[in-house]
N, C-alpha and C. Protein backbone atom coordinates (compact mmCIF):
# COMPACT_ATOMS: atom_id res chain seq x y z
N UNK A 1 -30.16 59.49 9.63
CA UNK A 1 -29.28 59.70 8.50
C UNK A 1 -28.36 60.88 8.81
N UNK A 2 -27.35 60.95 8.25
CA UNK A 2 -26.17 61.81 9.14
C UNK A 2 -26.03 62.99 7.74
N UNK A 3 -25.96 63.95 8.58
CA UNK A 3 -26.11 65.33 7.58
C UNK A 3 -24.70 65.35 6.80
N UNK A 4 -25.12 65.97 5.60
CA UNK A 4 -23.95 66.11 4.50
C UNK A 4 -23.22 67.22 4.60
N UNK A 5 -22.04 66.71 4.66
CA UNK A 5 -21.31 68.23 4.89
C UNK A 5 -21.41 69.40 3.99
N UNK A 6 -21.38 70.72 4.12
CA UNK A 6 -21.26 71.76 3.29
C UNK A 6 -20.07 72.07 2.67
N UNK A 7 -18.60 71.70 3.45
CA UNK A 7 -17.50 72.34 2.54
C UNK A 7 -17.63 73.74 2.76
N UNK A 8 -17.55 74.76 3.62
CA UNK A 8 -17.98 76.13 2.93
C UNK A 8 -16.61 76.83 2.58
N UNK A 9 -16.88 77.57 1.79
CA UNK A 9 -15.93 78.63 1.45
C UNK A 9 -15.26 79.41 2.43
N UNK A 10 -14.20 78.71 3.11
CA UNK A 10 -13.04 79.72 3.99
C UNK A 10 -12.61 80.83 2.98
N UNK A 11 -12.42 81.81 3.77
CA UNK A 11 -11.84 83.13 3.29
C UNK A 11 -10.42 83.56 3.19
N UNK A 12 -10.23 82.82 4.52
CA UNK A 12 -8.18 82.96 4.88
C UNK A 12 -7.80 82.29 4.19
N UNK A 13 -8.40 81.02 3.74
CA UNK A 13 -7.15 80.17 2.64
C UNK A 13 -7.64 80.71 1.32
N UNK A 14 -8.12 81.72 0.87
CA UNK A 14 -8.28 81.52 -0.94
C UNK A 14 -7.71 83.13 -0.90
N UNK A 15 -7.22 83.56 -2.10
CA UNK A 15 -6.76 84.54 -2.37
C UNK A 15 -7.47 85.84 -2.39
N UNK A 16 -6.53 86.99 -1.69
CA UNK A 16 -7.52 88.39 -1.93
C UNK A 16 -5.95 89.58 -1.73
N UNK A 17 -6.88 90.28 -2.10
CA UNK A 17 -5.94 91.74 -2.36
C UNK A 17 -6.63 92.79 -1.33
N UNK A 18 -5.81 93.56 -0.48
CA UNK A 18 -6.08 94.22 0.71
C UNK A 18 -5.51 95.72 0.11
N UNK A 19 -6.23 96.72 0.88
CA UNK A 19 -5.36 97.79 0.91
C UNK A 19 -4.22 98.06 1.49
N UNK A 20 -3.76 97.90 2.44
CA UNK A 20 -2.79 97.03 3.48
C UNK A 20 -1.81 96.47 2.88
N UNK A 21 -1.87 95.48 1.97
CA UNK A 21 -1.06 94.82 0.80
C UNK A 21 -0.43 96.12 0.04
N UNK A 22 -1.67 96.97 -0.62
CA UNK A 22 -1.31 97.94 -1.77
C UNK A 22 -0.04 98.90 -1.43
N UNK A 23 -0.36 99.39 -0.16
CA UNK A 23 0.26 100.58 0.43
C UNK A 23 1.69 99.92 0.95
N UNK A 24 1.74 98.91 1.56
CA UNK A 24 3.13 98.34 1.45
C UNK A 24 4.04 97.82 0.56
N UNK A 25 3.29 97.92 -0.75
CA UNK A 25 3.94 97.34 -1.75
C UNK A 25 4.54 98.64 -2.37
N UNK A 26 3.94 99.81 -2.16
CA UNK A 26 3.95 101.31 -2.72
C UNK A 26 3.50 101.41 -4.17
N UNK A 27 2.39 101.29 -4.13
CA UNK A 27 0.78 101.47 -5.10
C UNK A 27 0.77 102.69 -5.37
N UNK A 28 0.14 103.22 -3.71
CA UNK A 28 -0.43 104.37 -3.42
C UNK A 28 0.38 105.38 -4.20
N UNK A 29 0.66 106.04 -4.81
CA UNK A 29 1.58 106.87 -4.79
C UNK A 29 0.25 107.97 -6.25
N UNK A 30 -0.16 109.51 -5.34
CA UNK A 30 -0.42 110.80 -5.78
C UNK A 30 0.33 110.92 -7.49
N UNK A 31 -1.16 111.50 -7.49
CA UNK A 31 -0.77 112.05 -9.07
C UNK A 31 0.03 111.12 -10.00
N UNK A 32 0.00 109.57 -10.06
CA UNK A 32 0.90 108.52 -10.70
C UNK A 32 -0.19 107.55 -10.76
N UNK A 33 0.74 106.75 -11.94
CA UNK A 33 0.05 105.36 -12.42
C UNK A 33 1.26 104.72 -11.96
N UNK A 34 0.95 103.78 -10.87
CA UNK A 34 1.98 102.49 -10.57
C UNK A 34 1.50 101.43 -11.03
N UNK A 35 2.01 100.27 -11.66
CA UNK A 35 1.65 98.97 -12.10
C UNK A 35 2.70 98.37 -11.35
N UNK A 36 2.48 96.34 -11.75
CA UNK A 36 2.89 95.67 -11.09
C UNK A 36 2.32 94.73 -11.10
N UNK A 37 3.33 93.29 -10.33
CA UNK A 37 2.44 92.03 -10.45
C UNK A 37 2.93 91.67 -9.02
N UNK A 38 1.57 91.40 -8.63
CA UNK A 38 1.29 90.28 -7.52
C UNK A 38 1.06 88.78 -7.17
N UNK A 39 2.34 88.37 -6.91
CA UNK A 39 2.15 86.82 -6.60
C UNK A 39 1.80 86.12 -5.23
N UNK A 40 0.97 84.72 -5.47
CA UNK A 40 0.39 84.50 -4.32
C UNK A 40 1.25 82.83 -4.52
N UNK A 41 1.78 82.91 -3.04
CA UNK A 41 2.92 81.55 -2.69
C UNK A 41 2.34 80.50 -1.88
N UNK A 42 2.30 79.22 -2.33
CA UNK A 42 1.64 78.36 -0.18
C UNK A 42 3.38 77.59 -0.58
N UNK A 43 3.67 77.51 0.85
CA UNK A 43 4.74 76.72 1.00
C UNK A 43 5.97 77.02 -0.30
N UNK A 44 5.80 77.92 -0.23
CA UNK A 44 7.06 78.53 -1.76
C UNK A 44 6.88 77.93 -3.12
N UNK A 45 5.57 77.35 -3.14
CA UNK A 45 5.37 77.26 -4.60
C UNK A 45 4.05 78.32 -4.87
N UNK A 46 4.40 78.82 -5.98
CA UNK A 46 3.77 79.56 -6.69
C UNK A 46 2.39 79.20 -7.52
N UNK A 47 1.39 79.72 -6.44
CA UNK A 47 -0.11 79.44 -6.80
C UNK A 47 -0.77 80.23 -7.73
N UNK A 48 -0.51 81.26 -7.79
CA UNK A 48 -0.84 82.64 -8.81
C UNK A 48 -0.56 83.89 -8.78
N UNK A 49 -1.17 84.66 -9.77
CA UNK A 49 -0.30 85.60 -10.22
C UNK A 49 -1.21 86.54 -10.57
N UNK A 50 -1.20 88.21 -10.38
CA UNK A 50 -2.24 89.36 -10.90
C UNK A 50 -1.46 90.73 -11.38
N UNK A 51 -2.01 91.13 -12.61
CA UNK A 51 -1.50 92.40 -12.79
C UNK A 51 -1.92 93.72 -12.37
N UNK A 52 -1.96 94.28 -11.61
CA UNK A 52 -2.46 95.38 -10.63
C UNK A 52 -1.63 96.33 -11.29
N UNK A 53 -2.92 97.55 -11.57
CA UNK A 53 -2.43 99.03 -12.02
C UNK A 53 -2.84 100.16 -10.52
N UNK A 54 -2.49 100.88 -10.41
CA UNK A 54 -3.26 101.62 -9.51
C UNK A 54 -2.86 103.07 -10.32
N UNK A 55 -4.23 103.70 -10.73
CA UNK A 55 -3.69 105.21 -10.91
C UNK A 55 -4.39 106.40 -10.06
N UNK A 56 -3.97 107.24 -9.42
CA UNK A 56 -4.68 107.81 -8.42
C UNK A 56 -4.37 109.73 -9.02
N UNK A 57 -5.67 110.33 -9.18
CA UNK A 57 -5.29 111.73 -9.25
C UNK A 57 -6.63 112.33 -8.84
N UNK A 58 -6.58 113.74 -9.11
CA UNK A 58 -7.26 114.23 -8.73
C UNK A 58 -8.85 114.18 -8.68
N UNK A 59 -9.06 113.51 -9.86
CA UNK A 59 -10.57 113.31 -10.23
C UNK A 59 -10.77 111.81 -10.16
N UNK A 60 -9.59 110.65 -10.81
CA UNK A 60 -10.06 109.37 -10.19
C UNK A 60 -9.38 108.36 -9.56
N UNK A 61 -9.23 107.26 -9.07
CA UNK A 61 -8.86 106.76 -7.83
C UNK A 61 -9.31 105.11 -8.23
N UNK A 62 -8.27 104.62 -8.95
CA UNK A 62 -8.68 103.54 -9.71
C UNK A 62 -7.99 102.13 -9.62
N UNK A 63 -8.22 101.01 -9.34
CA UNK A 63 -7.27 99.72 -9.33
C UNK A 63 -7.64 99.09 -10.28
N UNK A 64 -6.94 98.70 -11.16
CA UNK A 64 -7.26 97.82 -12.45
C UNK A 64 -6.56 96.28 -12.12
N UNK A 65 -6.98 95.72 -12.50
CA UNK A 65 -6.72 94.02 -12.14
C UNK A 65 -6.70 93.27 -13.44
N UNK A 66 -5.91 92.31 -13.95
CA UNK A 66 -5.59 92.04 -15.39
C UNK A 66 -4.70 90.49 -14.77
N UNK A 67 -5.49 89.40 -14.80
CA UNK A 67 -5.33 87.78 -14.44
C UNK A 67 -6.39 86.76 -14.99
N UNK A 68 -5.52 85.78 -15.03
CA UNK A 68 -6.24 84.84 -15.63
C UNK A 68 -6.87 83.66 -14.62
N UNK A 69 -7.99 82.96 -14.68
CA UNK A 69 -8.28 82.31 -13.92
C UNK A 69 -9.32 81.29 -14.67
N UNK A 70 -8.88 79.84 -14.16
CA UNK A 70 -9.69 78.58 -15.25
C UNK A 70 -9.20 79.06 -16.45
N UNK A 71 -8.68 79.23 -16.88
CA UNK A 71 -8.68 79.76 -18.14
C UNK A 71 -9.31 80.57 -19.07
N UNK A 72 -9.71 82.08 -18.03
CA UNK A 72 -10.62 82.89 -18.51
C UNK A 72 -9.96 84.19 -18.30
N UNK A 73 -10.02 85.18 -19.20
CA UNK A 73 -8.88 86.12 -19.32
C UNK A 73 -9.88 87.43 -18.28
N UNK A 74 -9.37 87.91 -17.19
CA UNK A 74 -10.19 88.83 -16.53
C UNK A 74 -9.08 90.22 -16.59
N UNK A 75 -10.03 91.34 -17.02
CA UNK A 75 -9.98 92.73 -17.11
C UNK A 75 -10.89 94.00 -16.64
N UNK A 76 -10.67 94.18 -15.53
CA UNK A 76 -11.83 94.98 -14.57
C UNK A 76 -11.03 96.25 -14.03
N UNK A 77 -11.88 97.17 -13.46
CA UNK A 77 -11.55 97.99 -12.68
C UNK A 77 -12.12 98.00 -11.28
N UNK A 78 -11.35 98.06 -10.13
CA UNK A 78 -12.07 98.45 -8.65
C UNK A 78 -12.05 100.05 -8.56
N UNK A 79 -12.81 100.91 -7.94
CA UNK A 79 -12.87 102.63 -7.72
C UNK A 79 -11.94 102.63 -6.34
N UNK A 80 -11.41 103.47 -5.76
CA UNK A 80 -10.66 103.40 -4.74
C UNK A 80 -11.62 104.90 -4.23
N UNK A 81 -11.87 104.40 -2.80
CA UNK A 81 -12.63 105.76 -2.25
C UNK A 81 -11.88 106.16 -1.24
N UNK A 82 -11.24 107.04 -0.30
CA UNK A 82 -10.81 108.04 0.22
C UNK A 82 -11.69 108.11 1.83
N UNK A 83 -11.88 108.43 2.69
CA UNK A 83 -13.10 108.68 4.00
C UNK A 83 -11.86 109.42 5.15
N UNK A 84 -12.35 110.55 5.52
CA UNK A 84 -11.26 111.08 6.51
C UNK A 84 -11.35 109.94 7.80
N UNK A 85 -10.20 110.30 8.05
CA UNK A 85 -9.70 109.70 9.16
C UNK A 85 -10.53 110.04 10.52
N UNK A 86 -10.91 109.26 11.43
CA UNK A 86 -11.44 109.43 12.93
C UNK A 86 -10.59 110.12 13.88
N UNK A 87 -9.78 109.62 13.34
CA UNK A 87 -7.94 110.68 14.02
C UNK A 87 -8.19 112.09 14.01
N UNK A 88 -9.05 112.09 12.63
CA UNK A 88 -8.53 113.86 12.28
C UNK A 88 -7.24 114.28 11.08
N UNK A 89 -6.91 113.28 10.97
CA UNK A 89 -5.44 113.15 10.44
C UNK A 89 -5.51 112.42 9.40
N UNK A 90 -5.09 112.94 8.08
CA UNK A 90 -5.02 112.05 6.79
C UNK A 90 -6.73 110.96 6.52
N UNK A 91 -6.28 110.40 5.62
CA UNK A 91 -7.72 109.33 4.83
C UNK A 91 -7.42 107.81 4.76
N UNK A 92 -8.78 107.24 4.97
CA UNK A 92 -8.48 105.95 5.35
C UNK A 92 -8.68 105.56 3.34
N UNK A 93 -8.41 104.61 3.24
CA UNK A 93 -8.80 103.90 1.50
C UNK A 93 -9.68 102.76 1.68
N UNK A 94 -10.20 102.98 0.68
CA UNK A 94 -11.47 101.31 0.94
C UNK A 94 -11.19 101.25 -0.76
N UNK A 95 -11.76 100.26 -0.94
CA UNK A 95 -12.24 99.51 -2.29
C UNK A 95 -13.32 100.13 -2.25
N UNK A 96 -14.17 99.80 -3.68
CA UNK A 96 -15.68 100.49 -4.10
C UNK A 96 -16.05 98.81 -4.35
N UNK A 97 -16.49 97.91 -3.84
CA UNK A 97 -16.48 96.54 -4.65
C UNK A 97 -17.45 96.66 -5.95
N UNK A 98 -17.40 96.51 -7.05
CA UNK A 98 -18.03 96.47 -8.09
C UNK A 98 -19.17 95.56 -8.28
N UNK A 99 -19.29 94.57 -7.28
CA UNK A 99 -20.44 93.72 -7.52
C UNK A 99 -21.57 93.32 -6.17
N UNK A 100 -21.38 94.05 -4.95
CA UNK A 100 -21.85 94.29 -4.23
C UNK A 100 -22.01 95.81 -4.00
N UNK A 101 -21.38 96.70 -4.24
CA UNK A 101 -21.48 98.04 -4.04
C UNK A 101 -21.21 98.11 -2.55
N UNK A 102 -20.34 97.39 -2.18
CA UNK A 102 -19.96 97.70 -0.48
C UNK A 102 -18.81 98.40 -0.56
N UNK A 103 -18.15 98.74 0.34
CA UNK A 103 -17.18 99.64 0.97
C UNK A 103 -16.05 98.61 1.87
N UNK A 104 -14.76 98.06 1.46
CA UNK A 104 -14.25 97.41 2.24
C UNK A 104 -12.57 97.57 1.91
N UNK A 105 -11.81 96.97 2.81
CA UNK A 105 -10.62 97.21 2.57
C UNK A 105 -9.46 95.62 2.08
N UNK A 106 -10.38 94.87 1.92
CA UNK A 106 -10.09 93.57 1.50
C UNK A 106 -10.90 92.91 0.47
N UNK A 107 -10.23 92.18 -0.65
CA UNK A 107 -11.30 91.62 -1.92
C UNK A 107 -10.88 90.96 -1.75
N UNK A 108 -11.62 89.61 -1.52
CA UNK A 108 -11.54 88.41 -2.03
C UNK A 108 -11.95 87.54 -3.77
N UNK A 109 -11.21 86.36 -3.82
CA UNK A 109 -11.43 86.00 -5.04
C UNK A 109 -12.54 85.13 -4.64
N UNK A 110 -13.79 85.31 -5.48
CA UNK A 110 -15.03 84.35 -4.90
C UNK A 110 -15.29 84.32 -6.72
N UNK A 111 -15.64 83.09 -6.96
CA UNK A 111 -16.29 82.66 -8.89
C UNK A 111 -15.58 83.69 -9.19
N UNK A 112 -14.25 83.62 -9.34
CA UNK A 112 -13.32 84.00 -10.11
C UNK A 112 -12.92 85.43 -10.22
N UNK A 113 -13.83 85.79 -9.25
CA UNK A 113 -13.25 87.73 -9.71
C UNK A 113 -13.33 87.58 -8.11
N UNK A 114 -12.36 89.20 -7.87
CA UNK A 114 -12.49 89.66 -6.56
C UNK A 114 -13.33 90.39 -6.02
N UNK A 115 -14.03 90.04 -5.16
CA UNK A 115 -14.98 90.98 -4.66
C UNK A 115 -15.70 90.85 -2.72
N UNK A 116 -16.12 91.87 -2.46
CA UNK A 116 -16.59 91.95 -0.96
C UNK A 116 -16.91 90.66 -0.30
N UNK A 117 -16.61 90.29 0.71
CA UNK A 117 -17.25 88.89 1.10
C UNK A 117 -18.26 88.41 0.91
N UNK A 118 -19.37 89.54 1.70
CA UNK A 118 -20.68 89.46 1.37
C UNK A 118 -21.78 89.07 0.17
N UNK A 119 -20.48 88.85 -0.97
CA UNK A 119 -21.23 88.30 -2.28
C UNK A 119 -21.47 86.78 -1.91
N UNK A 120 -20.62 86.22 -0.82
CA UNK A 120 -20.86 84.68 -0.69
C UNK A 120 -21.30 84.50 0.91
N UNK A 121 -22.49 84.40 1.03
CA UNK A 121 -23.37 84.57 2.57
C UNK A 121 -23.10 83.28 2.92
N UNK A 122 -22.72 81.92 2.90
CA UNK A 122 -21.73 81.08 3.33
C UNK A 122 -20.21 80.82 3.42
N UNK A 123 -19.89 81.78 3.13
CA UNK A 123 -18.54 81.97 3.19
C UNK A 123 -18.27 81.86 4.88
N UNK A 124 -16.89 81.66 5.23
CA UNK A 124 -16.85 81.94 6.87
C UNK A 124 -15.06 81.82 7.00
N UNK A 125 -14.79 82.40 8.00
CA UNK A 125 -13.16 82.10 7.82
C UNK A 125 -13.06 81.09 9.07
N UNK A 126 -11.33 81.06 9.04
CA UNK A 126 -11.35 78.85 9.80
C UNK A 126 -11.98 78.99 10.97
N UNK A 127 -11.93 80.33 11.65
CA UNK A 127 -12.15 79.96 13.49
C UNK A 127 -13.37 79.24 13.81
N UNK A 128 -14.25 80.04 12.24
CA UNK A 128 -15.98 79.98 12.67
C UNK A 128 -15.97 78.17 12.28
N UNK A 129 -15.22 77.78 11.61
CA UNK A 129 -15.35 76.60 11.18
C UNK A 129 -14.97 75.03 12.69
N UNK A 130 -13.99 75.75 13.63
CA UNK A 130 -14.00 74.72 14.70
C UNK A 130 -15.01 74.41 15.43
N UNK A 131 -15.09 73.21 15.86
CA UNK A 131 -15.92 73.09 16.74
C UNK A 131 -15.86 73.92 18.38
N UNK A 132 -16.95 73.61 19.08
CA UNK A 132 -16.90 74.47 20.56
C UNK A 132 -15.96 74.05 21.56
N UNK A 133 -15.30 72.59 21.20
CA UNK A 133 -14.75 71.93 22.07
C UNK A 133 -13.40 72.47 22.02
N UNK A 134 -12.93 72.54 20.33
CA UNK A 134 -11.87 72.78 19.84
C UNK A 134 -11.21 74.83 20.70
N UNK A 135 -12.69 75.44 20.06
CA UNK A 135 -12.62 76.49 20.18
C UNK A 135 -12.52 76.94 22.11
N UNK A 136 -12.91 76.40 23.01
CA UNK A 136 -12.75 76.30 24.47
C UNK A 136 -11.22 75.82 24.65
N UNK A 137 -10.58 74.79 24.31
CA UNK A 137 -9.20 74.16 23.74
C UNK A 137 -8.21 75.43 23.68
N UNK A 138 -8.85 75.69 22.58
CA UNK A 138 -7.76 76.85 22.60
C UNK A 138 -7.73 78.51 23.25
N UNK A 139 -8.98 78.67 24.07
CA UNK A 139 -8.64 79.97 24.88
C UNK A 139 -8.24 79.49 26.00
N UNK A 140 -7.43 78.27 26.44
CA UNK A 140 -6.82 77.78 27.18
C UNK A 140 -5.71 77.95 26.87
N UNK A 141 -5.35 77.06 25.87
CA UNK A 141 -3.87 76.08 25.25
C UNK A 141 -3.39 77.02 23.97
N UNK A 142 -4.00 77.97 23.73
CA UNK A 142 -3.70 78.58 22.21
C UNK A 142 -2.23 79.02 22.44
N UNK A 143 -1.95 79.80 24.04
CA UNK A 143 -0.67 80.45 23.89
C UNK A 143 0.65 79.71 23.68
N UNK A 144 0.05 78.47 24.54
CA UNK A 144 0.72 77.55 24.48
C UNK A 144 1.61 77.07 22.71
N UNK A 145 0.84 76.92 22.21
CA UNK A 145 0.89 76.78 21.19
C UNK A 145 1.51 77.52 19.84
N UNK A 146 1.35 78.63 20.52
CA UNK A 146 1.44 79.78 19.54
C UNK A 146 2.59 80.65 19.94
N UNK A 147 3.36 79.95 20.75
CA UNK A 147 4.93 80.97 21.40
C UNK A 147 5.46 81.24 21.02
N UNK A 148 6.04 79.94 19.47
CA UNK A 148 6.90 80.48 18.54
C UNK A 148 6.07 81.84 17.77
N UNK A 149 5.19 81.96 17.05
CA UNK A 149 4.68 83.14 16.51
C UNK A 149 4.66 84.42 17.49
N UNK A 150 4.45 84.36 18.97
CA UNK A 150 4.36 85.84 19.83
C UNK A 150 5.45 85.60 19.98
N UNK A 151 6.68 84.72 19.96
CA UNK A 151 8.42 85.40 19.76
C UNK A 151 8.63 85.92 18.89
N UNK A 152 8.26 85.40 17.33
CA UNK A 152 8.20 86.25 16.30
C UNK A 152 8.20 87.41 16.11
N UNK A 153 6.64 87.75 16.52
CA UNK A 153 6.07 89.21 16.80
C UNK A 153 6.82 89.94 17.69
N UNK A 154 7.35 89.90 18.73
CA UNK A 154 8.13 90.43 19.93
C UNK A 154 9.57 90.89 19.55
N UNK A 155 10.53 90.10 18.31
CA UNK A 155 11.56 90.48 18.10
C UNK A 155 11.46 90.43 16.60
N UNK A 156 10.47 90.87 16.02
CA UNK A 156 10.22 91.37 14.62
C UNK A 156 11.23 92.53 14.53
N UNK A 157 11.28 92.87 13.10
CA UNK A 157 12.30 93.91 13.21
C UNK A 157 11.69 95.69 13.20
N UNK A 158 10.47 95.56 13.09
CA UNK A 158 10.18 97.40 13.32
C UNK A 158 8.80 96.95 14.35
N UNK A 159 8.81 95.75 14.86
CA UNK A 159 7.96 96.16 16.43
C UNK A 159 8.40 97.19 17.87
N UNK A 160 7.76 97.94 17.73
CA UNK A 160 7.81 98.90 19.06
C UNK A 160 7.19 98.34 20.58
N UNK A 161 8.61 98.12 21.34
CA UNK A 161 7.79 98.18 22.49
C UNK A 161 7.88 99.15 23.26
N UNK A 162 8.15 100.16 22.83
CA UNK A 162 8.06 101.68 24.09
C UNK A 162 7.79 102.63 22.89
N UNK A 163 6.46 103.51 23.22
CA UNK A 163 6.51 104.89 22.38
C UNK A 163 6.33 106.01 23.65
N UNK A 164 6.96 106.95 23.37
CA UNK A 164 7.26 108.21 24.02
C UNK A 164 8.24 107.88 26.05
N UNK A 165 8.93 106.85 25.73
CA UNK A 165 9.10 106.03 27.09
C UNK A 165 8.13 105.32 27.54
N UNK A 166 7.32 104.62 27.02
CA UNK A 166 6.37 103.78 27.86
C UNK A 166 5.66 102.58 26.87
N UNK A 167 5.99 101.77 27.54
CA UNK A 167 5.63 100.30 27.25
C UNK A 167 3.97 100.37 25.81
N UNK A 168 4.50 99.90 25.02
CA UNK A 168 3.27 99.94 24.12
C UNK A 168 1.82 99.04 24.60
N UNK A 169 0.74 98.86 24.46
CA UNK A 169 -0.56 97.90 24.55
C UNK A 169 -0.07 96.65 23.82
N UNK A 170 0.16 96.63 22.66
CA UNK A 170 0.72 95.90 22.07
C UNK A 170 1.64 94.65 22.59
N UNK A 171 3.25 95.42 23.39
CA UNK A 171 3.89 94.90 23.99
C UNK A 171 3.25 93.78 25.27
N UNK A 172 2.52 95.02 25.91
CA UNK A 172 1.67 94.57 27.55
C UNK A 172 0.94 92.99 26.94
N UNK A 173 0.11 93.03 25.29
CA UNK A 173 -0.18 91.92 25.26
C UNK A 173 0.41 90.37 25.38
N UNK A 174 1.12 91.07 24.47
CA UNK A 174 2.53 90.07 24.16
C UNK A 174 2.99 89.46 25.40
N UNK A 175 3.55 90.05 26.24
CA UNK A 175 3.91 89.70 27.21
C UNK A 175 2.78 89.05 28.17
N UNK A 176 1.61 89.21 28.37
CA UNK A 176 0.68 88.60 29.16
C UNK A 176 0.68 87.70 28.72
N UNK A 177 0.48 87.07 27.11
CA UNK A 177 0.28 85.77 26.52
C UNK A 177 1.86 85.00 26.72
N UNK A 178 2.03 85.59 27.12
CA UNK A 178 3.93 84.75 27.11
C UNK A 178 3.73 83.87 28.19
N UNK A 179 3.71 84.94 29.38
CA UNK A 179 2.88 84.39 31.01
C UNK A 179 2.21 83.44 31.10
N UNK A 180 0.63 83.25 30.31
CA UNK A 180 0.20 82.51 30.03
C UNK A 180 0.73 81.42 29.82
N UNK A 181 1.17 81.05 28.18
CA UNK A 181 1.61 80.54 27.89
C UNK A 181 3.01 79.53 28.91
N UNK A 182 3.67 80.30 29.62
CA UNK A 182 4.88 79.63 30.45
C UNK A 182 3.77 78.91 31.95
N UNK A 183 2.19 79.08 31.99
CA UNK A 183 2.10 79.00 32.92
C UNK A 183 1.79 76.96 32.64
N UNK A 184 1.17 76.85 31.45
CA UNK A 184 1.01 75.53 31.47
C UNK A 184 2.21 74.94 30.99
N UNK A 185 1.95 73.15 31.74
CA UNK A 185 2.92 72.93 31.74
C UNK A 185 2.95 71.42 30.84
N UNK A 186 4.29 70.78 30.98
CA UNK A 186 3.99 69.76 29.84
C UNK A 186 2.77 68.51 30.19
N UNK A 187 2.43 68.71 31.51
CA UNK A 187 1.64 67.10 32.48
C UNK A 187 -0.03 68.02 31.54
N UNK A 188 0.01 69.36 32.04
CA UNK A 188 -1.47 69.74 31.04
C UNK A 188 -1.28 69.65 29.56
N UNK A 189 -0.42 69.43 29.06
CA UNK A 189 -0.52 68.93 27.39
C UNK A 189 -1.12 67.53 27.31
N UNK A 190 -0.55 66.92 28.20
CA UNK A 190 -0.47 65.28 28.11
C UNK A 190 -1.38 65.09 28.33
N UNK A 191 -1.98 65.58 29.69
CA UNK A 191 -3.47 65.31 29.89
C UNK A 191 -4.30 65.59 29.45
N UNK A 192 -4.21 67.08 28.10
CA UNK A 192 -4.82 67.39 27.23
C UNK A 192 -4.58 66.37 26.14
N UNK A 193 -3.81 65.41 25.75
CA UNK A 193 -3.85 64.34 24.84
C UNK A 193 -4.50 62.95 25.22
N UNK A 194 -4.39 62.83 26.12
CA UNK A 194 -5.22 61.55 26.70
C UNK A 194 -6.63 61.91 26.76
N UNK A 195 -7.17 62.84 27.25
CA UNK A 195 -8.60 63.41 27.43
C UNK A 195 -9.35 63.49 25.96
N UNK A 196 -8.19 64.33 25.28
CA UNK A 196 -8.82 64.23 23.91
C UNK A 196 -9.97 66.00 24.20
């Protein structure tokens, strides 16, 4: 009898709020209450929508979240915690997740509120989801594949490829996967389609 699939909960396709997100949107901002709404797009239609407060001062360090979901009106707070930097230099920000009590810099929406991954121990994001065949496939053929996106990245508009005169890690990658990538050719696609 042939096993039933699980379906599990991917992480990359369902919605979450990052610190990363916050700080580029300009949240962050000392001694202030910034508000705001965050919309989430697939293919330029408009999937949803959140009202994000952030107020940050001296004593608290707070993200308030105010959205509706199924048709259930949600009003919460996340704690925003602070941890010096490994640098030496300035503080990293995490979330406080409210329903795991973890420490992370990404919430996901899992049963309707956002919170740490770890609230859903089947959860997995897509890579874990290919098969081995698929996943061998592509530490071959991925660059191949993926040229238009490392051109992207390469002539983005505030990518650095030289800091202080010298070629960034970054760049060096880029460019190795390019190599790669130019090294296969169209007879290994084909034969990668016939083979299967």
């Amino acid at each position: 009898m042939p096993k039933l699939s699980t379906f599990p909960y991917i992480f990359d396709e369902e919605k979450c709020i990052s610190i990363s997100d916050l700080k580029k949107l300009k949240y962050f901002n000392k001694n202030n209450l910034v508000s705001g709404t965050i919309n989430w797009t697939n293919r330029g239609v408009k999937t949803g929508s959140i009202g994000i407060s952030v107020l940050m001062t001296n004593k608290t360090n707070v993200v308030s979240f105010d959205y509706k979901c199924n048709n259930n009106e949600y009003k919460y707070e996340v704690q925003l915690i602070a941890i010096p930097s490994n640098l030496g230099k300035g503080k990293v920000w995490y979330f406080l997740c409210p329903f795991t009590a973890k420490r992370c810099r990404k919430l996901h929406l899992i049963d309707e509120r956002f919170m740490h991954r770890s609230a859903l121990p089947s959860g997995m994001y897509s890579k874990q989801t290919h098969s081995k065949k698929w996943r061998q496939m592509e530490a071959v053929f991925g660059t191949y594949f993926d040229r238009d996106d490392i051109y992207d990245e390469l002539y983005s508009k505030h990518f650095k490829r030289f800091y202080k005169g010298k070629p960034t890690k970054r760049y060096f990658k880029l460019l190795k996967k390019i190599k790669q990538a130019e090294k296969i050719t169209p007879n290994d696609i084909e034969k990668l389609m016939i083979l299967g």
